[in-house]
C-alpha atoms as a PDB file:
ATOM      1  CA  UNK A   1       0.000   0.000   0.000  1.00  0.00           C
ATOM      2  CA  UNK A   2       1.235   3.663  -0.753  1.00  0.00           C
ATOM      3  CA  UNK A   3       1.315   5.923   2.287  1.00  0.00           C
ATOM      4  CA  UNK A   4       1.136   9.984   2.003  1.00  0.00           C
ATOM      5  CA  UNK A   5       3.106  12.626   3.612  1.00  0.00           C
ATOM      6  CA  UNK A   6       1.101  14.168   6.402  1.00  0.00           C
ATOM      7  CA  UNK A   7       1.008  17.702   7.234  1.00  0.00           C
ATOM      8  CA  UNK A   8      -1.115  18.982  10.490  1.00  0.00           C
ATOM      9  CA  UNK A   9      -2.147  22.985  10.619  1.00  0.00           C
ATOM     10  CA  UNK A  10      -2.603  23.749  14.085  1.00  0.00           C
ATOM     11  CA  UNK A  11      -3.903  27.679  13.523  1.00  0.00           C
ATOM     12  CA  UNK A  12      -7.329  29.391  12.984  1.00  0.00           C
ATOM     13  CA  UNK A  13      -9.720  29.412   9.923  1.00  0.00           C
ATOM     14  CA  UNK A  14     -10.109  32.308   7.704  1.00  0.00           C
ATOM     15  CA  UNK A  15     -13.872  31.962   5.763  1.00  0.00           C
ATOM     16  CA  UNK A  16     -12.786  33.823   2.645  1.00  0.00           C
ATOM     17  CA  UNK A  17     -10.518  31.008   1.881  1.00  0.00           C
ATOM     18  CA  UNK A  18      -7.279  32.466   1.416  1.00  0.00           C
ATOM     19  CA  UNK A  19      -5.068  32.479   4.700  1.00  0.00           C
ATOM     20  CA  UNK A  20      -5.080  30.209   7.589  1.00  0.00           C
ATOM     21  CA  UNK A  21      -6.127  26.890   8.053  1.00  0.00           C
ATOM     22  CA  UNK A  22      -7.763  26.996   4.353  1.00  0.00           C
ATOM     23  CA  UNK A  23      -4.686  28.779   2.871  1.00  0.00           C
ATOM     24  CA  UNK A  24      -2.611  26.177   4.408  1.00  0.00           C
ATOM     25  CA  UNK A  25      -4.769  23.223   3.183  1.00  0.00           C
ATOM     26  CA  UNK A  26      -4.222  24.109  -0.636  1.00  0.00           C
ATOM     27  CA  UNK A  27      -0.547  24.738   0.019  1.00  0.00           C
ATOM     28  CA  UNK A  28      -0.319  20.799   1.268  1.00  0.00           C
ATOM     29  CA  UNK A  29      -2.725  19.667  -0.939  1.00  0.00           C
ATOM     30  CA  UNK A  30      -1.004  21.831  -4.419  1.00  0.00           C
ATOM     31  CA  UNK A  31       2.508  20.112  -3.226  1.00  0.00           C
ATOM     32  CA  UNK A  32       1.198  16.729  -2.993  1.00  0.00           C
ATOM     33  CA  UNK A  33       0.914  16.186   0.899  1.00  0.00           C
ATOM     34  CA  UNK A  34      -2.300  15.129   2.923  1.00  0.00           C
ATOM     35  CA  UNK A  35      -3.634  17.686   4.684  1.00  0.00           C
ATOM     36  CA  UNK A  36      -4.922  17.652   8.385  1.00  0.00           C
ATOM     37  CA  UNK A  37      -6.395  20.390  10.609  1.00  0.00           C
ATOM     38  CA  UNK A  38      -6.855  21.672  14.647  1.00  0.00           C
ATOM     39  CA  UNK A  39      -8.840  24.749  14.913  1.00  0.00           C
ATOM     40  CA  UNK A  40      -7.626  27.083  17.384  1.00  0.00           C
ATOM     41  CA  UNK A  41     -10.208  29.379  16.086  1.00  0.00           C
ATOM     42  CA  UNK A  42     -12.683  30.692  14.233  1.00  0.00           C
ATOM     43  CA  UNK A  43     -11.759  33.928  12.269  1.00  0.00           C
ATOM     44  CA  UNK A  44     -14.383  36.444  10.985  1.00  0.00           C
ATOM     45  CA  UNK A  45     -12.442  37.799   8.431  1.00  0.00           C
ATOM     46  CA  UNK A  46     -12.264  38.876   4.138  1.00  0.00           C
ATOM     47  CA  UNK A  47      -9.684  40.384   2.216  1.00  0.00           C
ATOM     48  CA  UNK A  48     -10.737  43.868   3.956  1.00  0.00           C
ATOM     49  CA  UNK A  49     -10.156  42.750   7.366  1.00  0.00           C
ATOM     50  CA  UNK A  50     -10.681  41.130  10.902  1.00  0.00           C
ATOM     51  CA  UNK A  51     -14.429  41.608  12.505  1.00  0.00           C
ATOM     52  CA  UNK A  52     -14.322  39.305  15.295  1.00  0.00           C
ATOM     53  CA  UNK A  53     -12.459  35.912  16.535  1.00  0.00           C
ATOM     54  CA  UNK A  54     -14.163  33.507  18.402  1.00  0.00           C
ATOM     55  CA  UNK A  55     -11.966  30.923  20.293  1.00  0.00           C
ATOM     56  CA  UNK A  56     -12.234  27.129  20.437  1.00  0.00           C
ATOM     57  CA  UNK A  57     -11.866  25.749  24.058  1.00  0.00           C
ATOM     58  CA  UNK A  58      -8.204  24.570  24.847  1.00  0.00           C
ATOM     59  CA  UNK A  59      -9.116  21.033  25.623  1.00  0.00           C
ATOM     60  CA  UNK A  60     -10.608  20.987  22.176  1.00  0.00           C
ATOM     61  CA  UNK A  61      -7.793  22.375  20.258  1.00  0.00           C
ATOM     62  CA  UNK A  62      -5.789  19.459  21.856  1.00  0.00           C
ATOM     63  CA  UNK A  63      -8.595  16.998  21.695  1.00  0.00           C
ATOM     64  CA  UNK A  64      -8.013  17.589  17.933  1.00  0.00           C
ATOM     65  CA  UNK A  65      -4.635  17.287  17.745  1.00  0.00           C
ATOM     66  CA  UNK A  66      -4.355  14.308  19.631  1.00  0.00           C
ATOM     67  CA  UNK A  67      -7.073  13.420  17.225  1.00  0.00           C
ATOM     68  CA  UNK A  68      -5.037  13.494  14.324  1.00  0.00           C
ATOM     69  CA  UNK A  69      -1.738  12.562  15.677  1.00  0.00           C
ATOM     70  CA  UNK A  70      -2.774   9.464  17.513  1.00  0.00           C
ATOM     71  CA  UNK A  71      -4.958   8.120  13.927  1.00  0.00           C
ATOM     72  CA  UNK A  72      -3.060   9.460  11.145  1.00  0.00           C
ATOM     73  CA  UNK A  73       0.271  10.677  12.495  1.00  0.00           C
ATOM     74  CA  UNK A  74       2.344  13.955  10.841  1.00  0.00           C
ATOM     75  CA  UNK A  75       5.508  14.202   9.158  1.00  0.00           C
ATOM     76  CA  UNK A  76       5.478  17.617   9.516  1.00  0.00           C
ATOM     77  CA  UNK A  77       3.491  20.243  11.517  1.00  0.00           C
ATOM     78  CA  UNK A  78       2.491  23.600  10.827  1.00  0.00           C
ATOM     79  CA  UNK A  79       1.280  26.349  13.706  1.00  0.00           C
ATOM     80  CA  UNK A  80      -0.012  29.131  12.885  1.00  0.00           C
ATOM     81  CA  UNK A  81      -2.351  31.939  15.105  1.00  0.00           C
ATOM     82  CA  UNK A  82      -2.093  30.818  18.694  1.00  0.00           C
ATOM     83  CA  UNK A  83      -4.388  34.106  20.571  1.00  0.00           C
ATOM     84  CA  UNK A  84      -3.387  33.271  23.800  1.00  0.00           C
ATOM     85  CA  UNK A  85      -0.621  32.334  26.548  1.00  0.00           C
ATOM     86  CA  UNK A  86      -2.712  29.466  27.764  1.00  0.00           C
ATOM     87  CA  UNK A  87      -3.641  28.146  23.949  1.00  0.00           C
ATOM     88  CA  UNK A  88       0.384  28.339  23.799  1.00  0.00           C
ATOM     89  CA  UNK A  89       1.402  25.990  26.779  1.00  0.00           C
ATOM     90  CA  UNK A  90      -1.396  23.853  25.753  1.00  0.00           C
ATOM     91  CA  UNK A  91      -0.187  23.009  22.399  1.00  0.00           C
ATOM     92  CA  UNK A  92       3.496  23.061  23.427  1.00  0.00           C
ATOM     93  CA  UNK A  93       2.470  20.278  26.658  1.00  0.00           C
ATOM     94  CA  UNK A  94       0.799  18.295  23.589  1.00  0.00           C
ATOM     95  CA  UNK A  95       3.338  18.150  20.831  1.00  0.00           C
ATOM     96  CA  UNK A  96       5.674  17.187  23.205  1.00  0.00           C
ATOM     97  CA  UNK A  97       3.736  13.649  23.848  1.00  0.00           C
ATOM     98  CA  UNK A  98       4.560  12.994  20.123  1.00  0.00           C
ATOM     99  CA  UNK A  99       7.687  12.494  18.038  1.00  0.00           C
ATOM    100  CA  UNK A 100       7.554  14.595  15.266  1.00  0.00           C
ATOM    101  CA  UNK A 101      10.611  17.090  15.157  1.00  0.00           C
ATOM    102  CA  UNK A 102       9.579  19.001  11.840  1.00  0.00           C
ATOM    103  CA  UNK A 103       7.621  21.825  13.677  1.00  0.00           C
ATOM    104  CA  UNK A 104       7.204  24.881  11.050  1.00  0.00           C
ATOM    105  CA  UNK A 105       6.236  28.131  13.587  1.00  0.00           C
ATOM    106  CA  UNK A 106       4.606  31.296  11.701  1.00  0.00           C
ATOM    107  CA  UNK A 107       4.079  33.223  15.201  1.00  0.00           C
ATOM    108  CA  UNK A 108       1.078  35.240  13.728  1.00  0.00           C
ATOM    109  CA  UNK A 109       0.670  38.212  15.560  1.00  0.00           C
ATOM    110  CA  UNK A 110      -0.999  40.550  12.618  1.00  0.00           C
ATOM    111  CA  UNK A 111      -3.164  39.967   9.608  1.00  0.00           C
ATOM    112  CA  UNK A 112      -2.183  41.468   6.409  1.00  0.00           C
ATOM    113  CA  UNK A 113      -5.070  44.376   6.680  1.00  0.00           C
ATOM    114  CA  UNK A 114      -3.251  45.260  10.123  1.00  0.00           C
ATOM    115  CA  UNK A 115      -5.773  43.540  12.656  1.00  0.00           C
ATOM    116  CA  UNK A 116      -4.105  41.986  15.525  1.00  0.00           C
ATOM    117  CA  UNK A 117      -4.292  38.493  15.865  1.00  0.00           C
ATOM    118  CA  UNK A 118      -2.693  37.631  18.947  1.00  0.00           C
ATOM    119  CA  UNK A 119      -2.692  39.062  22.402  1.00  0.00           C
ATOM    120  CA  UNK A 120       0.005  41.155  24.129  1.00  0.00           C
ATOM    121  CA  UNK A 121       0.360  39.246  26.706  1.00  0.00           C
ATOM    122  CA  UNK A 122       1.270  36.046  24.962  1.00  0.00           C
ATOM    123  CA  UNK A 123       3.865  37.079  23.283  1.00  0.00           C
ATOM    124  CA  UNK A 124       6.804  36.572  25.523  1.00  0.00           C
ATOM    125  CA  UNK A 125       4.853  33.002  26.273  1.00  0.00           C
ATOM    126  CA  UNK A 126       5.487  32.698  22.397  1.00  0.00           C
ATOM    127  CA  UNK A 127       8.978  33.539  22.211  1.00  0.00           C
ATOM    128  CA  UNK A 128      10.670  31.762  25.561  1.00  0.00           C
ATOM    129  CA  UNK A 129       8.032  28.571  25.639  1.00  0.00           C
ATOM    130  CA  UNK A 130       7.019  27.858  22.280  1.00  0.00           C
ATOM    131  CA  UNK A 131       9.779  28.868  19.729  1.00  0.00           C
ATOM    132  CA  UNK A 132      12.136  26.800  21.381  1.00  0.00           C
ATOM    133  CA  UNK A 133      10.098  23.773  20.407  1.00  0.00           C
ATOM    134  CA  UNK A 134      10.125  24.546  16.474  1.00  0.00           C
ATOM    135  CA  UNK A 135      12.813  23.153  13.653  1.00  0.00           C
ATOM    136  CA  UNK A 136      12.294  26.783  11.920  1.00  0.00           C
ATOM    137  CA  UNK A 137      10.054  30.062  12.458  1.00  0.00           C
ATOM    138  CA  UNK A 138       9.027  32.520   9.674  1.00  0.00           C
ATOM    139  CA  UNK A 139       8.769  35.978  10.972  1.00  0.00           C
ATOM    140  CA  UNK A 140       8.066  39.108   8.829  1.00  0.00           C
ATOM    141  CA  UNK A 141       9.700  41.878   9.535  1.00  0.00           C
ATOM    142  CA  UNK A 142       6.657  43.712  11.898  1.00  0.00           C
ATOM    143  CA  UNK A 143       7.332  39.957  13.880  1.00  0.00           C
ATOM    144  CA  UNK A 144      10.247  39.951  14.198  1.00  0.00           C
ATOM    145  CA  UNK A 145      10.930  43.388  15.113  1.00  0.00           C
ATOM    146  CA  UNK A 146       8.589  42.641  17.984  1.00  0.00           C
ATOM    147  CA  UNK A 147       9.826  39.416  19.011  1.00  0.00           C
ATOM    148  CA  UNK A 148      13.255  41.251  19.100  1.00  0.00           C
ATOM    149  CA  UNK A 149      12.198  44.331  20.782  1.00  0.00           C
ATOM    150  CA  UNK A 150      13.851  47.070  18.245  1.00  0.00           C
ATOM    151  CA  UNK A 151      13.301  48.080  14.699  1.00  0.00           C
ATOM    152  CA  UNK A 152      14.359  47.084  11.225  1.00  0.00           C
ATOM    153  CA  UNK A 153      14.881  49.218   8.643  1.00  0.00           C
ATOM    154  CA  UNK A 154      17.145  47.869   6.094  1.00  0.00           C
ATOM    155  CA  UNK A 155      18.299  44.533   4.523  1.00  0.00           C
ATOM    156  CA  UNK A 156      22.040  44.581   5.657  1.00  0.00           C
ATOM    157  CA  UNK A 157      20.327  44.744   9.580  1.00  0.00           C
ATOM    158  CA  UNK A 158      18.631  40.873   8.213  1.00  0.00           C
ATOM    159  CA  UNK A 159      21.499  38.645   8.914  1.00  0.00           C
ATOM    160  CA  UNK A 160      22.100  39.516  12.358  1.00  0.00           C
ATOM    161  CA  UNK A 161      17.930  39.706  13.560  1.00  0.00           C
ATOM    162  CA  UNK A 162      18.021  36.172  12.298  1.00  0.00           C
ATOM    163  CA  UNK A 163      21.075  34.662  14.369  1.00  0.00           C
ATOM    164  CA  UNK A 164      19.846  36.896  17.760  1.00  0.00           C
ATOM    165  CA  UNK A 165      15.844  35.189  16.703  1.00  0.00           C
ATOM    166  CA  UNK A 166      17.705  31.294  16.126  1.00  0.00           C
ATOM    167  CA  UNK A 167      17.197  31.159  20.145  1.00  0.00           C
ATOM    168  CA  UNK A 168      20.995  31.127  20.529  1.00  0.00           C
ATOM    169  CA  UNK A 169      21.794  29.144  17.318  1.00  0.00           C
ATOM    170  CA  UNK A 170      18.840  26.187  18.310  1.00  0.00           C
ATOM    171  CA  UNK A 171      15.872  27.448  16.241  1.00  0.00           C
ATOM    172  CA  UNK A 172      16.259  28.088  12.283  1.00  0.00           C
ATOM    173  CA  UNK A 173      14.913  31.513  10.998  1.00  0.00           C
ATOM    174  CA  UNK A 174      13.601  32.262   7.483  1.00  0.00           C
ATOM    175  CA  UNK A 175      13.015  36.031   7.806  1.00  0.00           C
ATOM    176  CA  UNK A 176      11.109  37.413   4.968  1.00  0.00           C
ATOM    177  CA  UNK A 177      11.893  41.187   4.019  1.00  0.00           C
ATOM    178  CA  UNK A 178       8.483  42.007   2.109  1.00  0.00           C
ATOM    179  CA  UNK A 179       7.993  44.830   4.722  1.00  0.00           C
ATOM    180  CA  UNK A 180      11.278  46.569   3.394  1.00  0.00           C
ATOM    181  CA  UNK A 181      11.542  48.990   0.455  1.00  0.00           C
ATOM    182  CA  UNK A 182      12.989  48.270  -2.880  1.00  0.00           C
ATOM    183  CA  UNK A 183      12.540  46.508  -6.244  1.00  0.00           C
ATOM    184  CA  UNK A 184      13.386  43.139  -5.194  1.00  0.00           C
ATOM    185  CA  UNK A 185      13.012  41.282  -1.747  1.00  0.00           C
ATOM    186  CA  UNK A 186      16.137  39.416  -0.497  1.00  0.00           C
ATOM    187  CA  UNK A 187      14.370  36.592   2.507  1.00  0.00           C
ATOM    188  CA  UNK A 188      17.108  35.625   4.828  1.00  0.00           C
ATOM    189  CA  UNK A 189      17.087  32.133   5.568  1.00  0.00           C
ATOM    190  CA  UNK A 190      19.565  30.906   8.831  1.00  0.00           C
ATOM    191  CA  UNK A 191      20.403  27.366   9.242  1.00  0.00           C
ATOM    192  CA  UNK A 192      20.980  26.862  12.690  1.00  0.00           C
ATOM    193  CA  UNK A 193      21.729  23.219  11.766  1.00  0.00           C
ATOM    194  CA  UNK A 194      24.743  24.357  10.247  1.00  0.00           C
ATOM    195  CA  UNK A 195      25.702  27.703  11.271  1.00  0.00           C
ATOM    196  CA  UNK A 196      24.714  29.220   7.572  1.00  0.00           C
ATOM    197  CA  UNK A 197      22.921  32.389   6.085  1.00  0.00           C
ATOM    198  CA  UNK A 198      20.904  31.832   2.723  1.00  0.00           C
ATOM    199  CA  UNK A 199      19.478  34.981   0.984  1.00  0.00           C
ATOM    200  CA  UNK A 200      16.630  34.163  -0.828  1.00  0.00           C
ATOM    201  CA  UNK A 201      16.351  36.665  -3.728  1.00  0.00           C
ATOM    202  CA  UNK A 202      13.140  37.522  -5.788  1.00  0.00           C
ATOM    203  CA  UNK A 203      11.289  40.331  -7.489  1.00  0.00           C
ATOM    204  CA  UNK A 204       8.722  42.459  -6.066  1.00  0.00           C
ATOM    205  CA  UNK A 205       5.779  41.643  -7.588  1.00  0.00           C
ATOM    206  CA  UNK A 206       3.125  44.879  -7.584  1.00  0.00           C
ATOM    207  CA  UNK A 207       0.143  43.557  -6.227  1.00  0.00           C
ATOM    208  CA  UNK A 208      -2.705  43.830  -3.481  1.00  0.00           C
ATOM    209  CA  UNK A 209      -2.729  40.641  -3.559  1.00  0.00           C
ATOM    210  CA  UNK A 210      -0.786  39.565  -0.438  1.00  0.00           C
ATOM    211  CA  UNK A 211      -3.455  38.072   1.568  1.00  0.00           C
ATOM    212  CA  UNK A 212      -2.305  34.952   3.508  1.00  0.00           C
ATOM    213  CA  UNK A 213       1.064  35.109   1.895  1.00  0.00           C
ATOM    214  CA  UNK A 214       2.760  34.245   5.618  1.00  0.00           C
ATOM    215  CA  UNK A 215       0.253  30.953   5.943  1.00  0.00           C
ATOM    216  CA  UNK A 216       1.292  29.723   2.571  1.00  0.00           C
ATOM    217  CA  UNK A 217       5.049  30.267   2.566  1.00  0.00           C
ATOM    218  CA  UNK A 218       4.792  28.286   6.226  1.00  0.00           C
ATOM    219  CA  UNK A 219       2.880  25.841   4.751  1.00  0.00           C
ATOM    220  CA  UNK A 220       4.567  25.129   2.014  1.00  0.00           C
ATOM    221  CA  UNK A 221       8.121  24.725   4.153  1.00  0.00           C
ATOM    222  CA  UNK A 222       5.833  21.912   6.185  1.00  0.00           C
ATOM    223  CA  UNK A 223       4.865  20.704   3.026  1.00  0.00           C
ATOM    224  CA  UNK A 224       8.741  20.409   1.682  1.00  0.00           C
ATOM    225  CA  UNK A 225      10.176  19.156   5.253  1.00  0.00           C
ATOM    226  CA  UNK A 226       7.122  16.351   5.091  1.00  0.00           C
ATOM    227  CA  UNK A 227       8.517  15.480   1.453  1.00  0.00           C
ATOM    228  CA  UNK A 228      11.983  14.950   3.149  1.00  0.00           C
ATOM    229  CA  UNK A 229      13.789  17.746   1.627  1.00  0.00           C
ATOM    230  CA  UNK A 230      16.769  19.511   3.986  1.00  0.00           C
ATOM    231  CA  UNK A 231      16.367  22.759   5.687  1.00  0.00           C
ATOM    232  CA  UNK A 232      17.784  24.847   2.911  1.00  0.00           C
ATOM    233  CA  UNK A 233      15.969  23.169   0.153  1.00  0.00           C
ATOM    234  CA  UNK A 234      12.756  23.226   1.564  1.00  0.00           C
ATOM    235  CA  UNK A 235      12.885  26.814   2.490  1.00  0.00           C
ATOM    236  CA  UNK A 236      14.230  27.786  -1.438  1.00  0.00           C
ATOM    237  CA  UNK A 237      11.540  25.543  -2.709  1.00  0.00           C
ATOM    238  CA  UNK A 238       8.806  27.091  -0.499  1.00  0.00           C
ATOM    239  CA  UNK A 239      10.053  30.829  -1.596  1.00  0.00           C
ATOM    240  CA  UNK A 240       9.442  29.404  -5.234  1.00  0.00           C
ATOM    241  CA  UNK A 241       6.397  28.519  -4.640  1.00  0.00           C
ATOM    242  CA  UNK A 242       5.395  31.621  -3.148  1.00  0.00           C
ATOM    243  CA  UNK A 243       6.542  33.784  -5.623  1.00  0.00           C
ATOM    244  CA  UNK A 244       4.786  31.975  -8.446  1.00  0.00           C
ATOM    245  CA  UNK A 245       1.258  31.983  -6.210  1.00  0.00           C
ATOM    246  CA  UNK A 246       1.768  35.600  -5.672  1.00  0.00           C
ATOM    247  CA  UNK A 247       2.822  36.752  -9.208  1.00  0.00           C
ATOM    248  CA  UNK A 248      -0.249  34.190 -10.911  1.00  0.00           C
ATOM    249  CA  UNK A 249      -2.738  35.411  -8.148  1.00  0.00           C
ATOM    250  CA  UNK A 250      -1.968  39.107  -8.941  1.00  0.00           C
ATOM    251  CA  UNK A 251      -3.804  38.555 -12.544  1.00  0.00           C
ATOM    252  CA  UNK A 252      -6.910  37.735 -10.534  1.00  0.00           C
ATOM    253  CA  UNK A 253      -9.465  40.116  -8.691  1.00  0.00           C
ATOM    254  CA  UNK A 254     -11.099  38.987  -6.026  1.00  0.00           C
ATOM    255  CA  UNK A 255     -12.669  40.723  -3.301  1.00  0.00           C
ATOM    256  CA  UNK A 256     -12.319  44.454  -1.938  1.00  0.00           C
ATOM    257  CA  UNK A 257      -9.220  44.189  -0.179  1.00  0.00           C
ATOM    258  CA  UNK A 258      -5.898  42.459  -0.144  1.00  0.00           C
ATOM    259  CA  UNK A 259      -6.824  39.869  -2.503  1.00  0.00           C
ATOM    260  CA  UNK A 260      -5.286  35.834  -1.854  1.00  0.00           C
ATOM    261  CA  UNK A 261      -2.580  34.209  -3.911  1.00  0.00           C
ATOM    262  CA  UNK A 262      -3.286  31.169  -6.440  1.00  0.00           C
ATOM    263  CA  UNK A 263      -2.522  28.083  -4.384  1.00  0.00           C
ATOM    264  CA  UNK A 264      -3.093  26.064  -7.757  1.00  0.00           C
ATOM    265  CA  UNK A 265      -1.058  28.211 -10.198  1.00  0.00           C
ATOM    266  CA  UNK A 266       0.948  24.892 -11.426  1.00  0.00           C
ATOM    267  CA  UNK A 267      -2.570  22.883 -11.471  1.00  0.00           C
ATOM    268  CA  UNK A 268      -5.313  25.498 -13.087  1.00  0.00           C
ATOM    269  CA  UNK A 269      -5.576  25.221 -16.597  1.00  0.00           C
ATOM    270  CA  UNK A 270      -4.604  28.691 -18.058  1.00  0.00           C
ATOM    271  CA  UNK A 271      -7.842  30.290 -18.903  1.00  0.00           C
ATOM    272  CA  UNK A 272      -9.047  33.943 -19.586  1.00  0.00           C
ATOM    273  CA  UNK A 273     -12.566  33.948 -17.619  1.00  0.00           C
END
């Protein structure tokens, strides 16, 4: 019998389909992975913005990971919006009980129209308890200048956030510069597995069209460790994919906001609707 590679999202929903748990669903299921989901909540949200967010109980978010984990099992696991210090610990406690070591962390902390996602107070719980426990983390810029406690205002500064956000060189860091100025973005990708910097060089593509761009470049490193590629190829494979998604999707209007990405840019049939 053929067996697939298993990805679990642990993160919260997004209706309009085009970040979160649904963004991250296309992502494994476009790169060939089997997709699995715990809802840590239920977003009311569009391409304009955030309305509301409604939690799921604790015990249930780990009631559905356990769910998944003890049935199915992961190769690789994806978290995304965790809204609370208690949500945090929970999922940490629970991963723990399993042996899965490719954790992917996108520590969510504001939507792409500017709503906050997570609170205040969890955010040192995110950063000491729960980025410790993950193979790599994807910050953007607005992230990681949090998570570090300073600004960032230029590409040369990239380098060094990413060794001081490794966690003292235990915790990879693929730092994505789409918050910086300029014609082209230049990612910066440490390997704390092997000491090593990777820039990850692209075109800016002008678009609106950014919605859930942080859920799918996460995902689609899960997706790439669950296929059993290293660290470094996973991560340029995963910027790749990305930047296709982004440049296809910006053909496309949808919605009144910051439109999603195409998921399926290498599947869809090219087609002038």
């Amino acid at each position: 019998m053929k067996s697939y590679r298993r990805c679990l999202s642990i993160a919260g929903s997004d209706p309009s389909g085009g970040a979160g748990l649904q963004a991250d669903l296309k992502t494994f299921s476009a790169l060939g992975c089997y997709g699995m989901t715990a809802v840590v909540a239920v977003v009311d949200e569009n391409t304009v913005g955030v309305t509301g967010v409604h939690p799921v109980p604790v015990d249930f978010v780990t009631g559905q990971i356990r769910s998944c984990l003890d049935d199915i099992g992961a190769d690789a696991i994806k978290i995304g919006m965790l809204h609370s210090a208690e949500l945090i610990l929970a999922v940490r406690d629970t991963l723990r009980e399993y042996p899965v070591g490719d954790i992917v962390l996108d520590p969510v902390m504001v939507a792409t129209s500017g709503d906050p996602l997570l609170r205040e107070d969890a955010i040192a719980t995110l950063r000491d308890e729960l980025i410790p426990h993950a193979r790599i983390i994807t910050p953007n810029i607005p992230e990681a200048e949090i998570l570090l406690g300073r600004s960032l205002s230029a590409n040369y500064e990239l380098p060094e956030a990413a060794r001081q956000l490794s966690q003292g060189g235990k915790v990879s860091v693929f730092l994505k510069a789409g918050h910086l100025d300029g014609d082209s973005l230049t990612d910066i990708v440490y390997d704390a597995e092997t000491d090593t910097i990777h820039r990850m060089e692209s075109p800016r593509i002008d678009t609106v069209n950014t919605h859930g761009t942080g859920c799918t470049l996460s995902s689609a490193i899960t997706s790439y460790l669950a296929l059993r590629h290293p660290l470094p190829e996973a991560c340029r494979l995963a910027k790749d994919y990305i930047s296709a998604a982004i440049r296809d999707g910006a053909g496309y209007l949808i919605g009144h906001g910051h439109g999603p990405v195409n998921h399926f840019h290498s599947l869809w049939p090219k087609k002038t609707f």
